[in-house]
Protein backbone atom coordinates (compact mmCIF):
# COMPACT_ATOMS: atom_id res chain seq x y z
CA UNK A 1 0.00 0.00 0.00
CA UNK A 2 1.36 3.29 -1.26
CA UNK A 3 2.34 5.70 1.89
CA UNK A 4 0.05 9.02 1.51
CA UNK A 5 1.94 12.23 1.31
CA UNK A 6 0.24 15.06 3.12
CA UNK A 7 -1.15 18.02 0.92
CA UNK A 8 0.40 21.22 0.18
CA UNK A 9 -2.37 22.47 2.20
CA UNK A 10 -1.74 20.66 5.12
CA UNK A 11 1.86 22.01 5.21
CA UNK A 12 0.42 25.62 4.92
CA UNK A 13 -2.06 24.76 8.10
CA UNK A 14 0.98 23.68 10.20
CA UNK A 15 2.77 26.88 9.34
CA UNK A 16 -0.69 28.98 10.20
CA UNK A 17 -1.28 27.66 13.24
CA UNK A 18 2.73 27.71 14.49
CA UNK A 19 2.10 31.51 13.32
CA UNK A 20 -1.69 31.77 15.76
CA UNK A 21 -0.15 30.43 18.09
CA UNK A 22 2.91 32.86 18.43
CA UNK A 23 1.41 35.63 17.10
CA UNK A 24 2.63 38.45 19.58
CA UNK A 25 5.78 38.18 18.51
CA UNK A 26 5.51 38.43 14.83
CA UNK A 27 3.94 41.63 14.30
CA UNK A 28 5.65 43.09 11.03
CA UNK A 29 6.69 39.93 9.89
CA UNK A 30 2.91 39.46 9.02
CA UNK A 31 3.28 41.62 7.00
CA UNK A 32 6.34 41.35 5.35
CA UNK A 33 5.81 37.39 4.70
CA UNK A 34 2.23 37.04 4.37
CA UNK A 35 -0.20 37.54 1.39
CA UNK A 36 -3.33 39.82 2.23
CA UNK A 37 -5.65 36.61 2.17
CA UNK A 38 -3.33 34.29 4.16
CA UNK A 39 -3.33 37.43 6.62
CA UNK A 40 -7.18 37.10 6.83
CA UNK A 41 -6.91 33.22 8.06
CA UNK A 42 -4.18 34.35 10.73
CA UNK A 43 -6.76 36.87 12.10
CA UNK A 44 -9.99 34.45 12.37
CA UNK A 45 -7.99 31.70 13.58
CA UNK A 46 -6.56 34.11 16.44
CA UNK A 47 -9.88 35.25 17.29
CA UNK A 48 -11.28 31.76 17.69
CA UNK A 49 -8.40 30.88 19.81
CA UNK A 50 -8.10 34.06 21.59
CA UNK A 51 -8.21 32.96 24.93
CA UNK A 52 -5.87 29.86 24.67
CA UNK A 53 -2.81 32.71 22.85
CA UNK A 54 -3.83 35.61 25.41
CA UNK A 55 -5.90 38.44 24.35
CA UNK A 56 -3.08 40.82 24.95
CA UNK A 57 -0.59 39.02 22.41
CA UNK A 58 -3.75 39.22 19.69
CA UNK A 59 -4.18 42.68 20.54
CA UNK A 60 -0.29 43.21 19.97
CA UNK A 61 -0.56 41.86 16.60
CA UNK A 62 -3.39 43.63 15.22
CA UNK A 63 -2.19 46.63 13.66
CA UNK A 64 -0.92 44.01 11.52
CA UNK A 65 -3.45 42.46 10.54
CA UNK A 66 -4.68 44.15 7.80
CA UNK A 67 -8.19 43.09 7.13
CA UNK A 68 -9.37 45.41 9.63
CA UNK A 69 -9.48 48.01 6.48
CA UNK A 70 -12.92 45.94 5.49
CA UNK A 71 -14.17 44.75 9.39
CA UNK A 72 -17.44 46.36 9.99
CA UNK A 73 -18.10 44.71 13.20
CA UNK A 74 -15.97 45.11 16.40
CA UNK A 75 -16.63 43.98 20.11
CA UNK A 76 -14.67 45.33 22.85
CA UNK A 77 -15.91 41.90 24.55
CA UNK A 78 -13.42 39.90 22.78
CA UNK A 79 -10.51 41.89 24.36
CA UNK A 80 -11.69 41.51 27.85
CA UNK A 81 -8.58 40.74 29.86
CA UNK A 82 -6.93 43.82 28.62
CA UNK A 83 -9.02 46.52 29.45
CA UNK A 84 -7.11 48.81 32.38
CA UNK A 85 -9.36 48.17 35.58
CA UNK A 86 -9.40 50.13 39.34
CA UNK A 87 -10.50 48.67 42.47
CA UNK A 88 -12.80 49.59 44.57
CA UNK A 89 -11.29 49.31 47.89
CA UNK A 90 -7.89 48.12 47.24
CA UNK A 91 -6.63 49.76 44.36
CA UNK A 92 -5.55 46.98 42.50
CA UNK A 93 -4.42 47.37 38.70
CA UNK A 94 -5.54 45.30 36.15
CA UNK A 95 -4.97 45.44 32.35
CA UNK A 96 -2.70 47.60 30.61
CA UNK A 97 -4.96 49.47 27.78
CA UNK A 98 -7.30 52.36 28.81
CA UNK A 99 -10.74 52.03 26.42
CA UNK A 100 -10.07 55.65 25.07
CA UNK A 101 -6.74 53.67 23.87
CA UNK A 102 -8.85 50.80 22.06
CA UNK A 103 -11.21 53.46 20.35
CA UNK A 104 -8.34 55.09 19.49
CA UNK A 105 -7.04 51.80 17.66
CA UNK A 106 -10.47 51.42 15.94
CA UNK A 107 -10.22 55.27 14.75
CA UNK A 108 -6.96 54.50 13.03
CA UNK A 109 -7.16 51.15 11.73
CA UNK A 110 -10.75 50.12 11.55
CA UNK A 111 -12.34 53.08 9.11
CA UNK A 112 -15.14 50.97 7.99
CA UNK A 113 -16.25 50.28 10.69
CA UNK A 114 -19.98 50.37 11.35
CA UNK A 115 -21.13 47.87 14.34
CA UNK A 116 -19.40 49.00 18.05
CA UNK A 117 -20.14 46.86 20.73
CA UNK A 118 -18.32 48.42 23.74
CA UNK A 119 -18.58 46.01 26.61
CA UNK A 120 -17.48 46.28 30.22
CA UNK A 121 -14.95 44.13 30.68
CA UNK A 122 -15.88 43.22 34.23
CA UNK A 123 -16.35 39.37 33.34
CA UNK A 124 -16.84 37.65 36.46
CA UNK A 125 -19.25 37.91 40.05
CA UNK A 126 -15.83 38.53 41.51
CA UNK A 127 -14.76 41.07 39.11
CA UNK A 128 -17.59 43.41 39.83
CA UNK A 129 -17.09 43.27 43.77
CA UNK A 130 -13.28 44.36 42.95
CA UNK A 131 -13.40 46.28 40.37
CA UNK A 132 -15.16 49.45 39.14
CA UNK A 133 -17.05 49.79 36.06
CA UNK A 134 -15.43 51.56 33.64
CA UNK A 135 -16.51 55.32 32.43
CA UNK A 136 -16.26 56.60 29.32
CA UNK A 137 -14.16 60.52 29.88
CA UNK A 138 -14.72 62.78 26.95
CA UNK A 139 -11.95 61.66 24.68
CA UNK A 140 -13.99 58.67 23.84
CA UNK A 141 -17.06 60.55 23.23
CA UNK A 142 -15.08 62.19 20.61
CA UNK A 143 -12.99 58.95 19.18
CA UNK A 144 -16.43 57.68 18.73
CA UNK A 145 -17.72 60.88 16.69
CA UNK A 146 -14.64 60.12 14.65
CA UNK A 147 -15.72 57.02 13.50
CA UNK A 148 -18.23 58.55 11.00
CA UNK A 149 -19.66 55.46 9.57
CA UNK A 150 -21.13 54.17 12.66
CA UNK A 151 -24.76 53.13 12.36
CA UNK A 152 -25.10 50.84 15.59
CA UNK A 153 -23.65 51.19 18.89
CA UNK A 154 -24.05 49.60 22.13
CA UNK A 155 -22.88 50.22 25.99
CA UNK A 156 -23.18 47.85 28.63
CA UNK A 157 -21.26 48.11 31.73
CA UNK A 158 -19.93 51.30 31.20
CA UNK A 159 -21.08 54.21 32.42
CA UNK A 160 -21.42 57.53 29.64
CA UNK A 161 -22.63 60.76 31.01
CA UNK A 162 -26.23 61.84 29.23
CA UNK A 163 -24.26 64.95 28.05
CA UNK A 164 -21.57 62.32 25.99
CA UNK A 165 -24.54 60.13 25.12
CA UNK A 166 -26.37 62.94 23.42
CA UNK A 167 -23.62 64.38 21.50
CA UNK A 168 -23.15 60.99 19.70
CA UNK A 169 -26.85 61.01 18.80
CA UNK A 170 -27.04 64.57 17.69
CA UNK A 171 -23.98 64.45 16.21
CA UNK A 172 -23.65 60.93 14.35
CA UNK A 173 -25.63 61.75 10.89
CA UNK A 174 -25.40 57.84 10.12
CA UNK A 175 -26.99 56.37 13.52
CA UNK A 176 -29.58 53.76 13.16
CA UNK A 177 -29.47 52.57 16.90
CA UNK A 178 -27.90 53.32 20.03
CA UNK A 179 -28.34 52.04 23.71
CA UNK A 180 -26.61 52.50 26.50
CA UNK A 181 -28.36 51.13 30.21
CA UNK A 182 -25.62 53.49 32.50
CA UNK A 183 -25.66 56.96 31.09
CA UNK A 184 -25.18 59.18 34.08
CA UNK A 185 -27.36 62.75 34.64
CA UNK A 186 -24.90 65.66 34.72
CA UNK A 187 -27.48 68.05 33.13
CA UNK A 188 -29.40 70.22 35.72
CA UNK A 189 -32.49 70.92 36.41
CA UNK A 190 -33.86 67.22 36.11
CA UNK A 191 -36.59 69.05 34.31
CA UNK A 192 -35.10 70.24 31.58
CA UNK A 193 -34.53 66.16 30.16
CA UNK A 194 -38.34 65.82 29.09
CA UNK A 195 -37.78 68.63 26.38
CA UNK A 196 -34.33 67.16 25.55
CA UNK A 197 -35.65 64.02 24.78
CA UNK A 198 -37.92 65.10 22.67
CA UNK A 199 -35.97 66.48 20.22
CA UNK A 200 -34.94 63.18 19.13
CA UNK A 201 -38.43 61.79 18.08
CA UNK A 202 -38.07 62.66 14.27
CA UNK A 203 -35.16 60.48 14.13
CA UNK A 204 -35.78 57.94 16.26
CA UNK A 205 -38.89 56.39 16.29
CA UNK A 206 -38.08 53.54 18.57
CA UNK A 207 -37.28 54.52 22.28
CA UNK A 208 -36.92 52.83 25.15
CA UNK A 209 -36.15 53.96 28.89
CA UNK A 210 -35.04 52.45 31.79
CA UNK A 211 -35.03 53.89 35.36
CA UNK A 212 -32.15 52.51 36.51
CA UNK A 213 -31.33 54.35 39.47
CA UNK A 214 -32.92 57.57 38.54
CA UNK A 215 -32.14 60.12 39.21
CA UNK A 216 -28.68 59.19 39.16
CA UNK A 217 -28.55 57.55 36.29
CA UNK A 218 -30.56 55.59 33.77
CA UNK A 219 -30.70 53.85 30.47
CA UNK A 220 -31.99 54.41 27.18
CA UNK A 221 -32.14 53.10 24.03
CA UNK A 222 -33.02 54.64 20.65
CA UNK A 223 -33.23 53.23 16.90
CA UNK A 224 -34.62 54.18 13.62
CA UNK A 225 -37.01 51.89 11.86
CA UNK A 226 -38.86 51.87 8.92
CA UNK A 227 -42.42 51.60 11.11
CA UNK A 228 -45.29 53.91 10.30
CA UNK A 229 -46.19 53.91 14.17
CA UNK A 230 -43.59 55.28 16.57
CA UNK A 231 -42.47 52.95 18.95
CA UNK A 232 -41.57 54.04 23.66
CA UNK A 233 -41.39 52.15 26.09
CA UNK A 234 -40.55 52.76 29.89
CA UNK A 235 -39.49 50.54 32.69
CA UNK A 236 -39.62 51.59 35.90
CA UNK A 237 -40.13 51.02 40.09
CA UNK A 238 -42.44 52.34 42.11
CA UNK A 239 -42.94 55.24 43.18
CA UNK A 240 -40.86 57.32 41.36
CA UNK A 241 -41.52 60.45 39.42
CA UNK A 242 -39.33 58.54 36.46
CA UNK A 243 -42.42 58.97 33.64
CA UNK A 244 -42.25 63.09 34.02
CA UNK A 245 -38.78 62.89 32.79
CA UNK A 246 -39.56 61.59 29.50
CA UNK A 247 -41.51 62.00 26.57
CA UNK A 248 -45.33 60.89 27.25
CA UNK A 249 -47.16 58.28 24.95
CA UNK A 250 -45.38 55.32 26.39
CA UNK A 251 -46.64 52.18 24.74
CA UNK A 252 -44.69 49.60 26.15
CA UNK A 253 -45.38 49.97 30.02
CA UNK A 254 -42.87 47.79 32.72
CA UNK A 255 -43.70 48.23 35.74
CA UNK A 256 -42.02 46.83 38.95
CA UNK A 257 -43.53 47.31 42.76
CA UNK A 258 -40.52 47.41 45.43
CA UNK A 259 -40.22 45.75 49.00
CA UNK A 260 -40.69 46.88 51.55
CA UNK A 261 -42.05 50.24 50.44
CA UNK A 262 -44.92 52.57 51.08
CA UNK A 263 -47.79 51.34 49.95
CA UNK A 264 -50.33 54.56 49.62
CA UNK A 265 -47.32 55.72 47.68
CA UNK A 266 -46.89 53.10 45.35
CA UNK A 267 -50.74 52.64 44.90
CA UNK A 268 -50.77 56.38 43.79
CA UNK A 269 -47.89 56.27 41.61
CA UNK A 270 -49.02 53.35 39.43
CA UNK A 271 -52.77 54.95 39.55
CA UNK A 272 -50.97 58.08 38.42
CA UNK A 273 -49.53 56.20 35.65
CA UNK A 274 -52.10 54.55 34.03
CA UNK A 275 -53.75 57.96 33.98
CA UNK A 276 -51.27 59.22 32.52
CA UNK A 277 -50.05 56.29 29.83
CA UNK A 278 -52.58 54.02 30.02
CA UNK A 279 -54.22 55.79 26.82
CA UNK A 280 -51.14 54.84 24.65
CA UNK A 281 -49.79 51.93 26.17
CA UNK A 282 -50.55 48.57 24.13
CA UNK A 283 -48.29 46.60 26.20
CA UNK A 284 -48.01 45.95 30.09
CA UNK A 285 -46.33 43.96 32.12
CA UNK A 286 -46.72 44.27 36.31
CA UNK A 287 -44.27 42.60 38.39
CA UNK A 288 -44.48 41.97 42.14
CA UNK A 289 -47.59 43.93 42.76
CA UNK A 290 -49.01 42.68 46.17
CA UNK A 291 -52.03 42.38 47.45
CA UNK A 292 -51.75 45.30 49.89
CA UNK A 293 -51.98 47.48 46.63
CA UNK A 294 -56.09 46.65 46.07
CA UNK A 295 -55.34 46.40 42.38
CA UNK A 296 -58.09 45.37 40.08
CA UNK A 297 -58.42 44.61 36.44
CA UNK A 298 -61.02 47.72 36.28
CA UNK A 299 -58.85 49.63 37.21
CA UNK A 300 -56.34 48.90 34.46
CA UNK A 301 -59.73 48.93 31.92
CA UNK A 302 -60.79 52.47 32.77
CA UNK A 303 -57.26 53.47 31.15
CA UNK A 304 -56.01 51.16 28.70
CA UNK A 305 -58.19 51.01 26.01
CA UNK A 306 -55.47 50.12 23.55
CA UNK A 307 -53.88 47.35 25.44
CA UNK A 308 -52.75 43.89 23.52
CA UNK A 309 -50.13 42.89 26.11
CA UNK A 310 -50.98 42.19 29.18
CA UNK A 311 -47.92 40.24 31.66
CA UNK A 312 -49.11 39.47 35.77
CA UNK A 313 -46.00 38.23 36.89
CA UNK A 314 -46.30 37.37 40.41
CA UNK A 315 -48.58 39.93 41.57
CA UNK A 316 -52.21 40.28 42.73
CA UNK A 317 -54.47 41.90 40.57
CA UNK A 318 -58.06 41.43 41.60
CA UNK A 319 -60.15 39.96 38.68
CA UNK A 320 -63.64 39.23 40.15
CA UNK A 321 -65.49 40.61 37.24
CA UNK A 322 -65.70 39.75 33.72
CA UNK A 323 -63.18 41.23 31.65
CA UNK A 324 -64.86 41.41 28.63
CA UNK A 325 -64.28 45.40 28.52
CA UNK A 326 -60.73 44.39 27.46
CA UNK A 327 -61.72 44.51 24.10
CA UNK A 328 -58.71 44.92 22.33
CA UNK A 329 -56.37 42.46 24.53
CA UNK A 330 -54.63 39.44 22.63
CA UNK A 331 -52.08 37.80 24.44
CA UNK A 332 -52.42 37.42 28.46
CA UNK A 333 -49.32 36.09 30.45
CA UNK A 334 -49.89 35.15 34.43
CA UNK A 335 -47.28 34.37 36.04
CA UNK A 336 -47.30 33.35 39.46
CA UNK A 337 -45.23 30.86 40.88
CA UNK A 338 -44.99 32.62 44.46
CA UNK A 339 -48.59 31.74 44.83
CA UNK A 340 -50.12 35.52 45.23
CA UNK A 341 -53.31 35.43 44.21
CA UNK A 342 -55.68 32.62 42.64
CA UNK A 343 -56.33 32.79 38.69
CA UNK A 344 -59.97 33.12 37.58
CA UNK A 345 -60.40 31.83 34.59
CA UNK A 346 -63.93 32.11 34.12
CA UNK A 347 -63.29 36.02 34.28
CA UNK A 348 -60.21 36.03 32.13
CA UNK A 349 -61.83 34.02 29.50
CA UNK A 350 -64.11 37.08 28.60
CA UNK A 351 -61.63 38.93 27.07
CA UNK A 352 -63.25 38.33 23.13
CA UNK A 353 -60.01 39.06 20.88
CA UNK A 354 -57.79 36.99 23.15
CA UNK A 355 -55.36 34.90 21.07
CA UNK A 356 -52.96 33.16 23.35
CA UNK A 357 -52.39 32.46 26.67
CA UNK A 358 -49.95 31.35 28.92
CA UNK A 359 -50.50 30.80 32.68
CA UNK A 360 -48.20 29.40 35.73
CA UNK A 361 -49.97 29.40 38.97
CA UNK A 362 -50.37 27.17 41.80
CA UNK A 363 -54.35 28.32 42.38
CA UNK A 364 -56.97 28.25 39.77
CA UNK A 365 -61.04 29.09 39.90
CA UNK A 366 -62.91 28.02 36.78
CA UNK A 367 -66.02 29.00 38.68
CA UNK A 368 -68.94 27.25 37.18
CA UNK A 369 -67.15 24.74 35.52
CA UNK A 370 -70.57 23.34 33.49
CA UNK A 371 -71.20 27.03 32.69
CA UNK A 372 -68.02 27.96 31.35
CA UNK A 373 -67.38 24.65 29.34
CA UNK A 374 -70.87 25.51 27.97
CA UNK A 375 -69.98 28.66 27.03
CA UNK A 376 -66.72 27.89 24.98
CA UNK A 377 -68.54 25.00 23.80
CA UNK A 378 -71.08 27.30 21.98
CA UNK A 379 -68.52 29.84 20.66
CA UNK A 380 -69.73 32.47 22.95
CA UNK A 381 -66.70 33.39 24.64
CA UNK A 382 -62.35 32.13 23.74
CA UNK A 383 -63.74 32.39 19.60
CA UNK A 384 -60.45 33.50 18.92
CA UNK A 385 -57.85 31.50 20.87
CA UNK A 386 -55.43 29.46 19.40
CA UNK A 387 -52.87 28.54 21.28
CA UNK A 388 -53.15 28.17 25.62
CA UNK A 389 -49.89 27.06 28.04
CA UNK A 390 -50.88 26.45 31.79
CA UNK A 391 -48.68 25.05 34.27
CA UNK A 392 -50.44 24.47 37.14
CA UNK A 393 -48.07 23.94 40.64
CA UNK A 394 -50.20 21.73 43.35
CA UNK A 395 -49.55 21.98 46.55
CA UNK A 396 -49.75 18.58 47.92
CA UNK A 397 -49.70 20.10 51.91
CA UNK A 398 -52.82 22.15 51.67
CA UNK A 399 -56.31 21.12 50.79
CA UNK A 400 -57.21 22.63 47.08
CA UNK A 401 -60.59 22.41 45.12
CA UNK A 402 -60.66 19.65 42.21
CA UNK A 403 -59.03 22.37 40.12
CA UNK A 404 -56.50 19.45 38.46
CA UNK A 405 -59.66 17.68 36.84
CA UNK A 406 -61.10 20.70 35.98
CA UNK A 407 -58.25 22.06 34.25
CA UNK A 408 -57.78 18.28 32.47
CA UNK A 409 -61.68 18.86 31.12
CA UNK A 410 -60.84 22.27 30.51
CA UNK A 411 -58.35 20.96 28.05
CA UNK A 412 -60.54 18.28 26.07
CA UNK A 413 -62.74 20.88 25.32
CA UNK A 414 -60.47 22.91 23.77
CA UNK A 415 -58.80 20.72 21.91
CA UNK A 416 -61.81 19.18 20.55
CA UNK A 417 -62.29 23.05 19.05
CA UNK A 418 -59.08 22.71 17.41
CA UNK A 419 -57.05 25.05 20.08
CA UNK A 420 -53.50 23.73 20.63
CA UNK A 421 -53.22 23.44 24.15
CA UNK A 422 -49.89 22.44 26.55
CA UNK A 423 -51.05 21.48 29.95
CA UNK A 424 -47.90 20.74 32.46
CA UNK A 425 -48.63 20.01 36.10
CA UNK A 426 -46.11 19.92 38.97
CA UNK A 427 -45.70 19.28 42.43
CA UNK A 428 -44.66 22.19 44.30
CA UNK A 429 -41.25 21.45 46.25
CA UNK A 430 -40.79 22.19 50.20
């Protein structure tokens, strides 16, 4: 049997990857001994063995790597271990490069560029409780102005100041999107943001908010779409005075209840709220509203005539009447695995345009079972489901109604309708 002789191109592979692997300490040579393509598979085989070389001996060798002329996509991520960190306590140093330095690299050898991804390089649980996150001075506001073909750019775990973040958005004729979730507010009086904000609604029709830690900082995200209907949504804890910061007609609500807190407060302040959004908002999602709160579907009704969306995730909200008023609602997500309140479906089931829904609780009321079956049965109410998850937790320790064979007819009947139903029941663990 003839003896195989290995390809030319098994040769050149040998010689690539002897190359990879002791890339720091080529640099020029790159260039001086490889072609342009050959060049390109020294660069993605680095980068998919980036963290068995070292980031810092990839980094060291980039300038030579040429193919950064065409690279429209760059992540800070994949550089982690580099990035120049301070402790908190202890001023330890980590990393050796500053992140005005790395923009600085992009400026100069990355002119195409077009997707920025700067990511904190704070990697680890541990890393955070040493180290402090990383904020972007000045200089980087204006390496990033430099890179004029930007049209995406994202921030996470690095702070900006709302003054840096608005110059790139003003300033950057190209943007399509931008987000950032710790800008920090050095612009005075607090007041004075609403009308700011504003002025960005004829070029970005897609904004979303995030309290944060308002008033000390909070995040925002902006992009330009193609949609006929402008797009804002707002995230925030209660009570806070967040929503008079920003640009009204909110139609993504996100609201989050805080513990322990006041409640007449927080009452009032999500009242205030769905006075004040409810109009506009299609979507809404309430998390960790309790019971102490005396929240009631009606009183989401009265105000959200739009609404589509509707998330309960573990909260109370009182549903003892029919909520056939939600005329408009499609999808309906409970959540409630903390056991808060007891789902009545009989009430929910009302809502006529409802087209999915998806429900985990551990306590369920179909109230008059025969009625109710009766009533889906003859197409009076659920006409337009098609699709229904429940996950129902028992609680083998406490005595329950026969809501397990209720829920199992519940089922049948739907199915027989032609409504694709998942029903998943669990024992609750103590």
């Amino acid at each position: 049997m003839r003896e195989r002789i290995p390809a030319l191109l098994s040769l050149q592979d040998l010689a690539i990857n002897t190359i990879v692997k002791n890339i720091g300490g080529y640099r020029d040579l790159i260039q001086k001994t490889l072609s342009p393509p050959t060049r390109k598979i020294v660069f993605d085989r680095a980068m998919e063995r980036i963290k068995d070389i070292g980031e810092d001996k990839v980094w060291a060798a980039l300038p030579y790597l040429d193919q950064h002329r065409t690279t429209e996509s760059f992540s800070s991520e994949d550089f982690a271990g580099i990035f120049r960190l301070q402790g908190k306590i202890l001023q330890i140093p980590k990393g050796r490069i500053s992140m005005e330095e790395f923009l600085q690299y992009l400026v100069e050898f990355v002119p195409n560029l077009k997707q920025l991804e700067i990511q904190g390089p704070r990697k680890t649980f541990v890393d955070k409780i040493l180290y402090k996150k990383i904020e972007l001075e000045p200089l980087a506001t204006d390496l990033i102005l430099k890179m004029e073909n930007l049209t995406h750019i994202s921030m996470d775990d690095v702070r900006i100041k709302f003054s840096g973040f608005l110059r790139v958005c003003e300033e950057n004729q190209n943007l399509q999107s931008i987000q950032a979730q710790n800008i920090l507010i050095d612009i005075q009086p607090l007041n004075s943001i609403k009308n700011i904000l504003k002025k960005h609604d004829s070029k970005f029709d897609q904004q979303e908010y995030d309290l944060q830690k308002f008033p000390k900082k909070i995040g925002i995200a902006f992009k330009k779409t193609s949609d006929q209907e402008h797009y804002r949504e707002a995230k925030l804890t209660l009570p806070n005075d967040f929503l008079d910061q920003i640009p009204s007609g909110v139609t993504k609500l996100e609201i989050f209840s805080q513990k322990p807190a006041d409640i007449l407060s927080e009452r009032s302040c999500l009242l205030r709220i769905l006075r004040r959004e409810g109009g506009s908002a299609k979507s809404l999602f309430l998390h960790r509203i309790r019971p102490e709160l005396n929240i009631t579907f009606r009183h989401i009704f009265e105000h959200c005539h739009e609404l589509e969306v509707l998330g309960v995730h573990s909260s109370c909200v009182r549903h003892d009447e029919q909520i056939g008023s939600f005329s408009k609602l499609k999808i309906l997500v409970w959540l409630d695995r903390e056991n808060v309140g007891t789902v009545r479906l009989d009430k929910i089931f009302t809502a006529p345009l409802l087209h999915q829904i998806a429900i985990h609780a551990s306590r369920f009321d179909l109230g008059d079972t025969e009625s109710l079956l009766s009533r889906i049965r003859n197409r009076k109410i659920m006409t337009e489901v098609t699709h229904v998850w429940i996950k129902y937790f028992v609680d083998r320790e406490q005595v329950v109604l026969n809501a397990e064979a209720e829920l199992r007819e519940l089922v049948r009947e739907l199915r027989l309708l032609g409504v694709s139903v998942n029903l998943d029941i669990s024992d609750i663990q103590h």
